[in-house]
N, C-alpha and C. Protein backbone atom coordinates (compact mmCIF):
# COMPACT_ATOMS: atom_id res chain seq x y z
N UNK A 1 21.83 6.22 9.23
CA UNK A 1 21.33 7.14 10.24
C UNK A 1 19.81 7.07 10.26
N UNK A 2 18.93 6.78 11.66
CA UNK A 2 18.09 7.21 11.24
C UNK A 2 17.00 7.98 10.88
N UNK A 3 15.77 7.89 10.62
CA UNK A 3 15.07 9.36 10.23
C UNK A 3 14.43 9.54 11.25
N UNK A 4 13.59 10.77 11.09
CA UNK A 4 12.62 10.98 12.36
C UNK A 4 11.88 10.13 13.13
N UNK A 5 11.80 10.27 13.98
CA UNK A 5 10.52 9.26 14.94
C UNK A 5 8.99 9.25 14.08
N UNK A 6 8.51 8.27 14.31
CA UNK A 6 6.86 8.29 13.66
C UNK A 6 6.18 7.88 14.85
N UNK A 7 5.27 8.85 14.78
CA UNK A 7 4.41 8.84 16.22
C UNK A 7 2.86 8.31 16.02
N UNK A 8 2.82 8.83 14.56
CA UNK A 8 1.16 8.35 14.40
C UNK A 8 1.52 7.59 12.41
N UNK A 9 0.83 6.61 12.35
CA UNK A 9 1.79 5.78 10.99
C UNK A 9 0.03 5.05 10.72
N UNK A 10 -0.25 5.60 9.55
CA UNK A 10 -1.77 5.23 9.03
C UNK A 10 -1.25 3.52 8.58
N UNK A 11 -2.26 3.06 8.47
CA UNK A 11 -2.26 2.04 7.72
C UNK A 11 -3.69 1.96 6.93
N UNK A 12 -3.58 1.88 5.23
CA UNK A 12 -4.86 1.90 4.55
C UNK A 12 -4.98 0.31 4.08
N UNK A 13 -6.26 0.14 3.83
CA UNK A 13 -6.38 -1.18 3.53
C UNK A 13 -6.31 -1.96 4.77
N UNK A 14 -6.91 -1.45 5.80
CA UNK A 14 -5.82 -2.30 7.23
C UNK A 14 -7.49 -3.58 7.24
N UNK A 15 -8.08 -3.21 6.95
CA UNK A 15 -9.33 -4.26 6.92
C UNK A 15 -9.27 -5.57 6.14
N UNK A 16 -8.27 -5.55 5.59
CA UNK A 16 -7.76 -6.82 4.47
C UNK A 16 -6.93 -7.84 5.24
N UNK A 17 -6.27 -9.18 4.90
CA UNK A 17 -5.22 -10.14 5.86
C UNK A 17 -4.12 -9.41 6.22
N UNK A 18 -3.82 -8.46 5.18
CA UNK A 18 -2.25 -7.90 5.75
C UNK A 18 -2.29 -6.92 6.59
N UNK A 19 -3.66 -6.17 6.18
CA UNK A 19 -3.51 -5.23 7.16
C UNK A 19 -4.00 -5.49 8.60
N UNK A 20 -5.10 -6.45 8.47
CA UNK A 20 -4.92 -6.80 9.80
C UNK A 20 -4.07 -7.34 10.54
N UNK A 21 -3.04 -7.88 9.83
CA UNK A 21 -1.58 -8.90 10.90
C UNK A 21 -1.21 -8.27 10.92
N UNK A 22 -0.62 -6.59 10.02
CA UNK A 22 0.17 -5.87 10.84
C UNK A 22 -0.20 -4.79 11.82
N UNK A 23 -1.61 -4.51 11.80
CA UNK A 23 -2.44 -3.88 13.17
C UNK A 23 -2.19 -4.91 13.92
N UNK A 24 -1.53 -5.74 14.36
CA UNK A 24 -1.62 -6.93 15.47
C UNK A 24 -0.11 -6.90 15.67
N UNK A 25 0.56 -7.13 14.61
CA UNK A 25 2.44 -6.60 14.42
C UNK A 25 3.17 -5.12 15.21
N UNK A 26 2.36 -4.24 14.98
CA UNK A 26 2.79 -2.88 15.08
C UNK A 26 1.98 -2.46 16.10
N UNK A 27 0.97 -2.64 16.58
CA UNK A 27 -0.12 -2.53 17.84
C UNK A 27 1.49 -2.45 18.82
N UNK A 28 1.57 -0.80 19.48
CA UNK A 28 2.64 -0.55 20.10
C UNK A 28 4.01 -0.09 19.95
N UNK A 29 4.42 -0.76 18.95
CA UNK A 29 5.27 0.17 17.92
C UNK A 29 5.75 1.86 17.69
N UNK A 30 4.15 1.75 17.36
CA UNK A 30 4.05 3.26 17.07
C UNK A 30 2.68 3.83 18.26
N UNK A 31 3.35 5.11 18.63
CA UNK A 31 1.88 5.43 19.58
C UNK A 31 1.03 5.39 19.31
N UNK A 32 0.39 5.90 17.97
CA UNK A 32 -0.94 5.73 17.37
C UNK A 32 -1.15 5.39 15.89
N UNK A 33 -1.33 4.29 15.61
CA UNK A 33 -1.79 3.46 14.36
C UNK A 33 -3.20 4.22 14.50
N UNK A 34 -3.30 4.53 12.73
CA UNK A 34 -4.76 4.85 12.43
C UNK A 34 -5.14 4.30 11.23
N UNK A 35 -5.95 3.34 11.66
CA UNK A 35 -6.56 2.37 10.53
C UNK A 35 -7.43 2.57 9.81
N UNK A 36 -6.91 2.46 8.60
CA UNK A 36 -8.58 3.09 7.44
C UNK A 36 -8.54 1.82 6.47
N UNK A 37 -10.04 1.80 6.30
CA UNK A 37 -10.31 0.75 4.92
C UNK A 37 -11.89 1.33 4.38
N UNK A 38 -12.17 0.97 3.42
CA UNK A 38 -13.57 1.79 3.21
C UNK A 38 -14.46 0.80 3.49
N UNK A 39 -14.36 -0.13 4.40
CA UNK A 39 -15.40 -1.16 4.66
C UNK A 39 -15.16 -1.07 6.52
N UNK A 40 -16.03 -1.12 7.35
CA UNK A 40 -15.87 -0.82 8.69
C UNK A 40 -14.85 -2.22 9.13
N UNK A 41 -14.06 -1.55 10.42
CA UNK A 41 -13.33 -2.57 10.55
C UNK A 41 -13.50 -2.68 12.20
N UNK A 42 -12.90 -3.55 13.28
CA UNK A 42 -12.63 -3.57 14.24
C UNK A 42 -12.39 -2.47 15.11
N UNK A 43 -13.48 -2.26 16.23
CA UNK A 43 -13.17 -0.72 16.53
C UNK A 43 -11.82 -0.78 17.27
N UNK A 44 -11.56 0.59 17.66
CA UNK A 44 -10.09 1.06 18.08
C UNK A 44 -9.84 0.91 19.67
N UNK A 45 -8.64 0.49 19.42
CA UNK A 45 -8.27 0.24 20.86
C UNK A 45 -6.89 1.39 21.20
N UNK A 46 -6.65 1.18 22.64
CA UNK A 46 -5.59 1.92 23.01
C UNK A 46 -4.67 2.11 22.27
N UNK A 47 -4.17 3.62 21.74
CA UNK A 47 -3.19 3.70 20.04
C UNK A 47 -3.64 3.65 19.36
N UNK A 48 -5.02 3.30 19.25
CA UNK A 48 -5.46 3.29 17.66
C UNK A 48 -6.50 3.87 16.94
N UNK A 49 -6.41 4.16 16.20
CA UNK A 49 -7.69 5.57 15.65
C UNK A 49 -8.21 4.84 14.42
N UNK A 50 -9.52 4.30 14.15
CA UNK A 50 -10.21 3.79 13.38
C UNK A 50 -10.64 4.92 12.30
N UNK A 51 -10.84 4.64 11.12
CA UNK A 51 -11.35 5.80 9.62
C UNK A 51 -12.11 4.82 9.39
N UNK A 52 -12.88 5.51 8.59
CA UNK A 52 -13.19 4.84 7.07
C UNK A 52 -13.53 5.68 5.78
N UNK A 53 -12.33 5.46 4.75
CA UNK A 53 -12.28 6.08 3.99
C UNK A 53 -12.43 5.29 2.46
N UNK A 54 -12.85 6.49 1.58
CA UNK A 54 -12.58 5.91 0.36
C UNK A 54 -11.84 6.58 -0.68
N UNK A 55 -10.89 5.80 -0.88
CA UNK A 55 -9.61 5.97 -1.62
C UNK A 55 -9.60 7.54 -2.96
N UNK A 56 -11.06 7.06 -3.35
CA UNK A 56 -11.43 7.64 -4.63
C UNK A 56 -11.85 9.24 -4.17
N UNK A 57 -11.85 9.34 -3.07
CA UNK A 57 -12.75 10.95 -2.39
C UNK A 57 -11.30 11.55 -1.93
N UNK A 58 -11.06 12.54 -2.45
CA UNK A 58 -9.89 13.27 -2.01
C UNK A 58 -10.04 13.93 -0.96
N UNK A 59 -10.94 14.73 -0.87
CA UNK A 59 -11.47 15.36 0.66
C UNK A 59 -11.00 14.36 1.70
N UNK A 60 -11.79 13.10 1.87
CA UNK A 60 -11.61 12.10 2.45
C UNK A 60 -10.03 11.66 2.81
N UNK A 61 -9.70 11.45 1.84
CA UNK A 61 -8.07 10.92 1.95
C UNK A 61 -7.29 12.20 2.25
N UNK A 62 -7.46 12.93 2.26
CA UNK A 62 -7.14 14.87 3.10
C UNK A 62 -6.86 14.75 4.30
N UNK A 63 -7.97 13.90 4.48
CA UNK A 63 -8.94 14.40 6.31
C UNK A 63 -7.62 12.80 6.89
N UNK A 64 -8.04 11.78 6.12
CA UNK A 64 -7.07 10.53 6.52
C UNK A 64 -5.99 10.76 7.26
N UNK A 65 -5.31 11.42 5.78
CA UNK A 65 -3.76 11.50 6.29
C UNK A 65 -2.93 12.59 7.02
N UNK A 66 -3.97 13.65 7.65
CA UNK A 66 -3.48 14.46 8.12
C UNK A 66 -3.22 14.30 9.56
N UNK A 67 -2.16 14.54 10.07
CA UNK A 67 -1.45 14.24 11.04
C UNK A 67 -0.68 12.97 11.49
N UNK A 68 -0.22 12.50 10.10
CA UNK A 68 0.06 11.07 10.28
C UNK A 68 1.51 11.75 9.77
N UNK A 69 2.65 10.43 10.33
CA UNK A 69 4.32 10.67 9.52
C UNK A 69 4.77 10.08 8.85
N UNK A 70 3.80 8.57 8.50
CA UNK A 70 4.13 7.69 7.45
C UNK A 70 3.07 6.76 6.96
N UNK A 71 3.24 6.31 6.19
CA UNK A 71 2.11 5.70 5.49
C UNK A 71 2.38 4.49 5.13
N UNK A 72 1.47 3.04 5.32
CA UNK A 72 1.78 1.70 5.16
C UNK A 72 0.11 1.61 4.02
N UNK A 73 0.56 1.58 2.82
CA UNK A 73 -0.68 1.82 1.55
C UNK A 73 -0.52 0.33 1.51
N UNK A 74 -1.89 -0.62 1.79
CA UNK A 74 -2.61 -1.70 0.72
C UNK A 74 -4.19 -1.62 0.56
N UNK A 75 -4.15 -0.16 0.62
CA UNK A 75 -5.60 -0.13 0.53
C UNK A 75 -5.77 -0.11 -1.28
N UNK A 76 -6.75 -0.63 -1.57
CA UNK A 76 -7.17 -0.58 -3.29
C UNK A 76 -7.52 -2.03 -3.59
N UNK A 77 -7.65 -2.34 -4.90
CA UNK A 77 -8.47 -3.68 -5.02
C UNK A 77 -7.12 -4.57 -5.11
N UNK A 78 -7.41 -5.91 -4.29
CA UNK A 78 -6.13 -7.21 -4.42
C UNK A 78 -5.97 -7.98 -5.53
N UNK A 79 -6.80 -7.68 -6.70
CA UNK A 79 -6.23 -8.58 -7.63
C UNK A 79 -6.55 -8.28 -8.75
N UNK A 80 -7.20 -9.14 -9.84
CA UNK A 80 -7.71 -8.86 -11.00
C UNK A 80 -9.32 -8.55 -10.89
N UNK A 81 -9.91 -7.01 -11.58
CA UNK A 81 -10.84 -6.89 -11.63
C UNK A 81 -11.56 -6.06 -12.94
N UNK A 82 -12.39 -5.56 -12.74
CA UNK A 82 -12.49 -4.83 -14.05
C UNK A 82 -11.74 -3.02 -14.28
N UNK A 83 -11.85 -2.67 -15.25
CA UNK A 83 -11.03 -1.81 -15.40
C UNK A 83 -11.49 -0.34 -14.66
N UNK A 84 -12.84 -0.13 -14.52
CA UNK A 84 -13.72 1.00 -13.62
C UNK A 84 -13.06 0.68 -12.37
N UNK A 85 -12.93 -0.89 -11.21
CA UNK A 85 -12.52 -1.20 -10.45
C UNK A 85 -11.04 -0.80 -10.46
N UNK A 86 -10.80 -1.25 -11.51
CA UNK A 86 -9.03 -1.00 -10.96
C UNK A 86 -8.55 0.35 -10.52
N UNK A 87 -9.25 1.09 -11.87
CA UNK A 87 -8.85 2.74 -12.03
C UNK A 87 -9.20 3.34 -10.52
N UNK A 88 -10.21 3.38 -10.23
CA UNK A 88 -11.03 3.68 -9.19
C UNK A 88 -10.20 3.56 -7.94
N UNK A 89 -9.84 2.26 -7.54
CA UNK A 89 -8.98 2.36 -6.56
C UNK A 89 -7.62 1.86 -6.62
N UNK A 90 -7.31 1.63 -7.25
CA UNK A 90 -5.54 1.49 -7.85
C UNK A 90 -4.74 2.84 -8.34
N UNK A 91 -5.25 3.13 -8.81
CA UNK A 91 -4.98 4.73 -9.39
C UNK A 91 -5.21 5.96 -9.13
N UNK A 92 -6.63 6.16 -8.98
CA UNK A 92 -7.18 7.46 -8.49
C UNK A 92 -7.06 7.13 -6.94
N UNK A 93 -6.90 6.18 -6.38
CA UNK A 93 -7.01 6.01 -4.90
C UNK A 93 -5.61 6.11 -4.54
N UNK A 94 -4.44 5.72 -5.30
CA UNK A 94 -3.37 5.71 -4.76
C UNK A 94 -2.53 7.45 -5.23
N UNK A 95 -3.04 7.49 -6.61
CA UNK A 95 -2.62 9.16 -6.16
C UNK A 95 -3.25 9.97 -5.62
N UNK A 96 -4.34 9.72 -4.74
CA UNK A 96 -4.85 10.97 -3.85
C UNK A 96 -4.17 11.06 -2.61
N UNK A 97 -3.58 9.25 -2.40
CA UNK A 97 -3.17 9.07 -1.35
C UNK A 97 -1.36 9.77 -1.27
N UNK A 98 -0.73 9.79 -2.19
CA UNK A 98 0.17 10.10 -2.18
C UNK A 98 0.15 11.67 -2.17
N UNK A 99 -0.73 12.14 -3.04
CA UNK A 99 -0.82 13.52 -3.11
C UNK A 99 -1.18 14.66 -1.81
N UNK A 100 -2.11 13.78 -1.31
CA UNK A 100 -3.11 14.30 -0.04
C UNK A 100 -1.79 13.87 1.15
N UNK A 101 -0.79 13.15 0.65
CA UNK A 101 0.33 12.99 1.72
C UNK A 101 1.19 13.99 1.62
N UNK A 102 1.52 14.19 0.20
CA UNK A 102 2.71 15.33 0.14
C UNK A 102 2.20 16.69 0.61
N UNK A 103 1.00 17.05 0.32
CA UNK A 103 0.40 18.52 1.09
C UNK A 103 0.46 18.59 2.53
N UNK A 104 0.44 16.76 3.32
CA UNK A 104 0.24 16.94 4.77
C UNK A 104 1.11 17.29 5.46
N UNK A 105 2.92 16.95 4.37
CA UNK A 105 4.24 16.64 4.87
C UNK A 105 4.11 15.52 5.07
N UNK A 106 3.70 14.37 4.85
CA UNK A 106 4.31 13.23 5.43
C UNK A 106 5.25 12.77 4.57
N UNK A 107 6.44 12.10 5.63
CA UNK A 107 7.41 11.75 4.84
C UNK A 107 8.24 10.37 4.28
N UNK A 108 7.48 9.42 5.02
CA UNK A 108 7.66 7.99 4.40
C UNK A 108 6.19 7.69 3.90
N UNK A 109 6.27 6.29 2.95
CA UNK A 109 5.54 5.29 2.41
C UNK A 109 5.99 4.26 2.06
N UNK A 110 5.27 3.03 2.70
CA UNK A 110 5.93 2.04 2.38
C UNK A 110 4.10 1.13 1.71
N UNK A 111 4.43 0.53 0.52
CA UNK A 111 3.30 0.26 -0.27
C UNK A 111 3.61 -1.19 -0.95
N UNK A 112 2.54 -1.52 -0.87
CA UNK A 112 2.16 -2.74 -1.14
C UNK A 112 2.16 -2.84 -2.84
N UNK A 113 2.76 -3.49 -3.72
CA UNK A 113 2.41 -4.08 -5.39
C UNK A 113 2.17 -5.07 -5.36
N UNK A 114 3.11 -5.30 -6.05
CA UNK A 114 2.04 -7.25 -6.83
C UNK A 114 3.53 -7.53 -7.64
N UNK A 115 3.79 -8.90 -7.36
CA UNK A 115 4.47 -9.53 -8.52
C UNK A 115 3.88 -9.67 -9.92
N UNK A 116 3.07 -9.43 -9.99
CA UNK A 116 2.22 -8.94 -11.32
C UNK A 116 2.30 -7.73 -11.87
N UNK A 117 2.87 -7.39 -11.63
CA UNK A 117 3.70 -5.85 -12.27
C UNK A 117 4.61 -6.19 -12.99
N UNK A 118 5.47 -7.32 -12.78
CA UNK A 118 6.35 -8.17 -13.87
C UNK A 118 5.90 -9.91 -14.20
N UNK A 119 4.83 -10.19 -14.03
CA UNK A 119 3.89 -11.24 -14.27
C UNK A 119 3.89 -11.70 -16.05
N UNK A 120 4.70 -11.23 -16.72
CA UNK A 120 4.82 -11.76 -18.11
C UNK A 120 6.17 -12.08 -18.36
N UNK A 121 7.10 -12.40 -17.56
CA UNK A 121 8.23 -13.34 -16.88
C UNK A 121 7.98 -14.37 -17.09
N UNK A 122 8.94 -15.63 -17.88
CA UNK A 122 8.25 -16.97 -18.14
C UNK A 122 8.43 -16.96 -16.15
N UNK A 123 7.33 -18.25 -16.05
CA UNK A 123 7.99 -18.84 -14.65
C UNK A 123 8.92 -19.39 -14.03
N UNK A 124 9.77 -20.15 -15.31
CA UNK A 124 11.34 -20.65 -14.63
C UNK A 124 12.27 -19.64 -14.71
N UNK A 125 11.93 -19.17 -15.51
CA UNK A 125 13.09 -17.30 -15.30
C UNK A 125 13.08 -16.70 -14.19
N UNK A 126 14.40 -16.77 -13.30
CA UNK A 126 14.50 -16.10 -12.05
C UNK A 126 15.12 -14.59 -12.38
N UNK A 127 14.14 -13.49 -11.52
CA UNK A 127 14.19 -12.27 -11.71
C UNK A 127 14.24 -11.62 -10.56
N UNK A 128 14.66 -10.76 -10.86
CA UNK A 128 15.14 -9.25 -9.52
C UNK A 128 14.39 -8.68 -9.61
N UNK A 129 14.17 -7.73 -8.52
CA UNK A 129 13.85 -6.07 -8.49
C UNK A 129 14.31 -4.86 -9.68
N UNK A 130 15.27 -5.22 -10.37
CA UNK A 130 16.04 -4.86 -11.34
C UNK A 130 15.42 -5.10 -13.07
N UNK A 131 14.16 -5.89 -12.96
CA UNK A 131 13.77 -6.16 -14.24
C UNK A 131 12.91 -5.30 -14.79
N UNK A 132 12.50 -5.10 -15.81
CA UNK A 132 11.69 -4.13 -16.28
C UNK A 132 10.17 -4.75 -16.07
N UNK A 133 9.34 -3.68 -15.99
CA UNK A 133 7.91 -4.32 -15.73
C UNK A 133 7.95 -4.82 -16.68
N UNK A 134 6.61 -5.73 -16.44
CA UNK A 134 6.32 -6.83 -17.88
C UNK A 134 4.58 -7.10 -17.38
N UNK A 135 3.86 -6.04 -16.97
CA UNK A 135 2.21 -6.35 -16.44
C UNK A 135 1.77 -7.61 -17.06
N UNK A 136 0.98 -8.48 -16.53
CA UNK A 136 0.12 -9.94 -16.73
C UNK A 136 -1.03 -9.26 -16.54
N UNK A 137 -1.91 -8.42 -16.51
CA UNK A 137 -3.24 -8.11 -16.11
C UNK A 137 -3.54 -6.71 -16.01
N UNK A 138 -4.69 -5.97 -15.92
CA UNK A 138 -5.03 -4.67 -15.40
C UNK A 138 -4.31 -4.29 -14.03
N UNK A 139 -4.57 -5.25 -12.89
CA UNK A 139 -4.34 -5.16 -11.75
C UNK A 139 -2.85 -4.98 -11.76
N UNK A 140 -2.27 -5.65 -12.58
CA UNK A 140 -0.34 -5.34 -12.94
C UNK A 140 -0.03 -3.94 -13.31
N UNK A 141 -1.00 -3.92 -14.40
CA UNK A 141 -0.57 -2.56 -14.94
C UNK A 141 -0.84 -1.45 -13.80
N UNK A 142 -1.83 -1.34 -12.86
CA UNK A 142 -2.02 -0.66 -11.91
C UNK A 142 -0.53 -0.64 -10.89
N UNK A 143 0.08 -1.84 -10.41
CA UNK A 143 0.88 -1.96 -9.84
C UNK A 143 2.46 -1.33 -10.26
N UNK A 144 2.32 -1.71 -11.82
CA UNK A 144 3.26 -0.85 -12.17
C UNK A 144 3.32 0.48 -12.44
N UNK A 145 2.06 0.87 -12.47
CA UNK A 145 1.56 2.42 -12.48
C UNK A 145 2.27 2.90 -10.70
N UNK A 146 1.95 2.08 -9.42
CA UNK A 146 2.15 2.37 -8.34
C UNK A 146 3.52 2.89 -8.35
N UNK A 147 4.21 1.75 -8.45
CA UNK A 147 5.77 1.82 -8.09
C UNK A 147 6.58 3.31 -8.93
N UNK A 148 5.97 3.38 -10.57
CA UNK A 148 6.39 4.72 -11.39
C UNK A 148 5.78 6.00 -10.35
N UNK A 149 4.68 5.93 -9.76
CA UNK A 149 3.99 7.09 -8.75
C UNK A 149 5.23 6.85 -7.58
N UNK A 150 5.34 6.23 -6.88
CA UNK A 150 6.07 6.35 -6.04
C UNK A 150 7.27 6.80 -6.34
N UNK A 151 7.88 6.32 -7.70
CA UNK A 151 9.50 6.75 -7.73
C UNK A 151 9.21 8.37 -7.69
N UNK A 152 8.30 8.68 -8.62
CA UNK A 152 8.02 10.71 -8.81
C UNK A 152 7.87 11.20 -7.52
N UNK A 153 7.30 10.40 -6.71
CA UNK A 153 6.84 11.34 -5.22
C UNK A 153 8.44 11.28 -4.62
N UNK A 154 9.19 10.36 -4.90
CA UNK A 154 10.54 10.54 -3.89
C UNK A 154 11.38 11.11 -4.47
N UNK A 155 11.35 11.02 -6.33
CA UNK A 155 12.55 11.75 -6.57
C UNK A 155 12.15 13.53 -6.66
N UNK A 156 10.83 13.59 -6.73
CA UNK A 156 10.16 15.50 -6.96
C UNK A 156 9.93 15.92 -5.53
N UNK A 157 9.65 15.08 -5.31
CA UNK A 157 8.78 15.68 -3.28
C UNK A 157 9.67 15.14 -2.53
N UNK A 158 10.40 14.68 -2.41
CA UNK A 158 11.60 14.18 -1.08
C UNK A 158 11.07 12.80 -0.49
N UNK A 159 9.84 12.47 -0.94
CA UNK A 159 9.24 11.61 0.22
C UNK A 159 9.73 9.94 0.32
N UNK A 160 10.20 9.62 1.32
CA UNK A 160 11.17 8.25 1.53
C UNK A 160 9.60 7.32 0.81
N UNK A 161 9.90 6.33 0.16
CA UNK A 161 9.08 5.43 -0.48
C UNK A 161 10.21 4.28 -0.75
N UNK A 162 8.96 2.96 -0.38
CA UNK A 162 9.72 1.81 -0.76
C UNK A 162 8.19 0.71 -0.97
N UNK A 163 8.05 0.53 -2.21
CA UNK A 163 7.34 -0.64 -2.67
C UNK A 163 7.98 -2.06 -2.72
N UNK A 164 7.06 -2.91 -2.25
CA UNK A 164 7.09 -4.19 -1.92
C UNK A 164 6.26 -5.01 -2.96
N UNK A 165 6.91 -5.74 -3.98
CA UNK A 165 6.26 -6.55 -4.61
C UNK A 165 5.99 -8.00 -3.77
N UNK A 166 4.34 -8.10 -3.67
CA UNK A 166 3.90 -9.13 -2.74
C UNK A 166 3.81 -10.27 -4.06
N UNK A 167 4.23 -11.55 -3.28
CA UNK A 167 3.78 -12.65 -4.19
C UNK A 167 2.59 -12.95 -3.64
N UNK A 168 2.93 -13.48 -2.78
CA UNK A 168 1.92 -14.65 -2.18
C UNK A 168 1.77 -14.20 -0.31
N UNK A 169 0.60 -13.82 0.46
CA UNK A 169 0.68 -14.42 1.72
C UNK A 169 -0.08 -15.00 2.42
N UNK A 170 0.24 -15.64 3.46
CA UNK A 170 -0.22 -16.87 4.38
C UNK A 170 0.76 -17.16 5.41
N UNK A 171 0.36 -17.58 6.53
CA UNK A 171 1.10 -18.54 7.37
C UNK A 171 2.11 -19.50 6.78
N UNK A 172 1.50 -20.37 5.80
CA UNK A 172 2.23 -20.89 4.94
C UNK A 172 1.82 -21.22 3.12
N UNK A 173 3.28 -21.48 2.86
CA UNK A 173 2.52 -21.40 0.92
C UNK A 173 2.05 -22.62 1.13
N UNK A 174 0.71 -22.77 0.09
CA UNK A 174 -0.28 -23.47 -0.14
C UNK A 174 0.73 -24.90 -0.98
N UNK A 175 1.31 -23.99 -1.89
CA UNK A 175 2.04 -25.41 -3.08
C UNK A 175 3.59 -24.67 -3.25
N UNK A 176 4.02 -25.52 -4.53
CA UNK A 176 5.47 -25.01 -4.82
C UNK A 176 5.62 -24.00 -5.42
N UNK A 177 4.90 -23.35 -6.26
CA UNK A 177 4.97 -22.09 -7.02
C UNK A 177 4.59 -20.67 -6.03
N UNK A 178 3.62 -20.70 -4.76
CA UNK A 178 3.78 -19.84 -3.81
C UNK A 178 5.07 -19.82 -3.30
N UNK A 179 5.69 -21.10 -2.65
CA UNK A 179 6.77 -21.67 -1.93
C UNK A 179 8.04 -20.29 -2.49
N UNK A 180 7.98 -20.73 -4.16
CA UNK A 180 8.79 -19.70 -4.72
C UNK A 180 8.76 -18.47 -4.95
N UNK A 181 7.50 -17.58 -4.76
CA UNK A 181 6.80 -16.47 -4.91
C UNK A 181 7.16 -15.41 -3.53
C-alpha cells in the first residue's frame, strides 16, 4: 500500500555527483525539491528551492527541513578524512538531520552509506545486507554509526528509513572491482 504523497522531498548533499543526477532524475517528480549543500549550488528553477546549509548548525538544519515530507541525506563528507571532519559532518550532521526531522514530522529517509561500513570483508567473500558491520576506516565507522541512527529513528519515532550502501558511482565502473561493487 502506499504511503502519503510527498510534495516537497529535500535533498542534502545535492551539490555533490549524486546529488546532482538526482536533482536532474526527480526535477518533476515531486512539486518541490529543495536542495541544500553547504557549498552554493546551481540556482533554483521551477520546483525547486535552493539552501545552504551546514549540517553541524542545528538551527540551520531546523530551518532546512521544515516543511519538507521526506528526506534524500548524502550530505556529509564522501570518504576518508580526518576524525574532526568525520565527526563534524557524519555524525553531528546526520543526527541533527534526523532529529531536526523527527520534530518537523517528516516521515521518510532514504540515506546514502558506504560499503565501508562492512569494508573489513576479505574481497572474494560475497556478502549481503545481512552481515554484520566490519568498518575499514573512520568514514566506515561513521557509516555504520548512520545506518544504527537510522534503525532508532524508525524503530522509536515511526520514521520510514532505508539506507543504501553505495559502492561505487559513475556512468560506468572504471575496472573489475567497481564492476563488482
Amino acid at each position: 500500500m502506499p504511503g502519503p504523497a510527498m510534495h516537497r522531498v529535500l535533498i542534502t548533499g545535492a551539490g555533490g555527483g549524486i546529488g546532482r543526477a538526482l536533482r536532474e532524475t526527480l526535477r518533476g517528480v515531486y512539486p518541490i525539491l529543495r536542495l541544500s549543500d553547504r557549498v552554493a549550488i546551481a540556482p533554483a528553477r521551477d520546483g525547486e528551492e535552493v539552501d545552504q546549509t551546514e549540517l553541524a548548525d542545528m538551527p540551520a538544519v531546523e530551518r532546512m527541513v521544515q516543511g519538507c515530507d521526506g528526506i534524500i541525506h548524502l550530505g556529509g563528507i564522501s570518504g576518508e578524512n580526518s576524525w574532526e571532519k568525520i565527526l563534524e559532518g557524519n555524525i553531528v550532521g546526520l543526527y541533527n538531520t534526523f532529529e531536526a526531522a523527527r520534530t518537523a514530522g517528516v516521515k521518510r529517509i532514504v540515506m546514502a552509506t558506504s560499503n565501508h561500513a562492512v569494508g573489513f570483508y576479505r574481497r572474494d567473500q560475497v556478502i549481503d545486507h545481512q552481515v554484520m558491520v566490519r568498518p575499514d576506516s573512520r568514514y566506515g565507522v561513521s557509516k555504520a554509526f548512520s545506518e544504527a541512527l537510522g534503525s532508532l529513528y524508525s524503530d522509536k519515532h515511526g520514521i520510514g528509513f532505508m539506507g543504501i550502501r553505495i559502492g561505487n558511482y559513475g556512468t560506468h565502473p572504471i575496472d573489475s572491482r567497481r564492476l563488482s561493487i
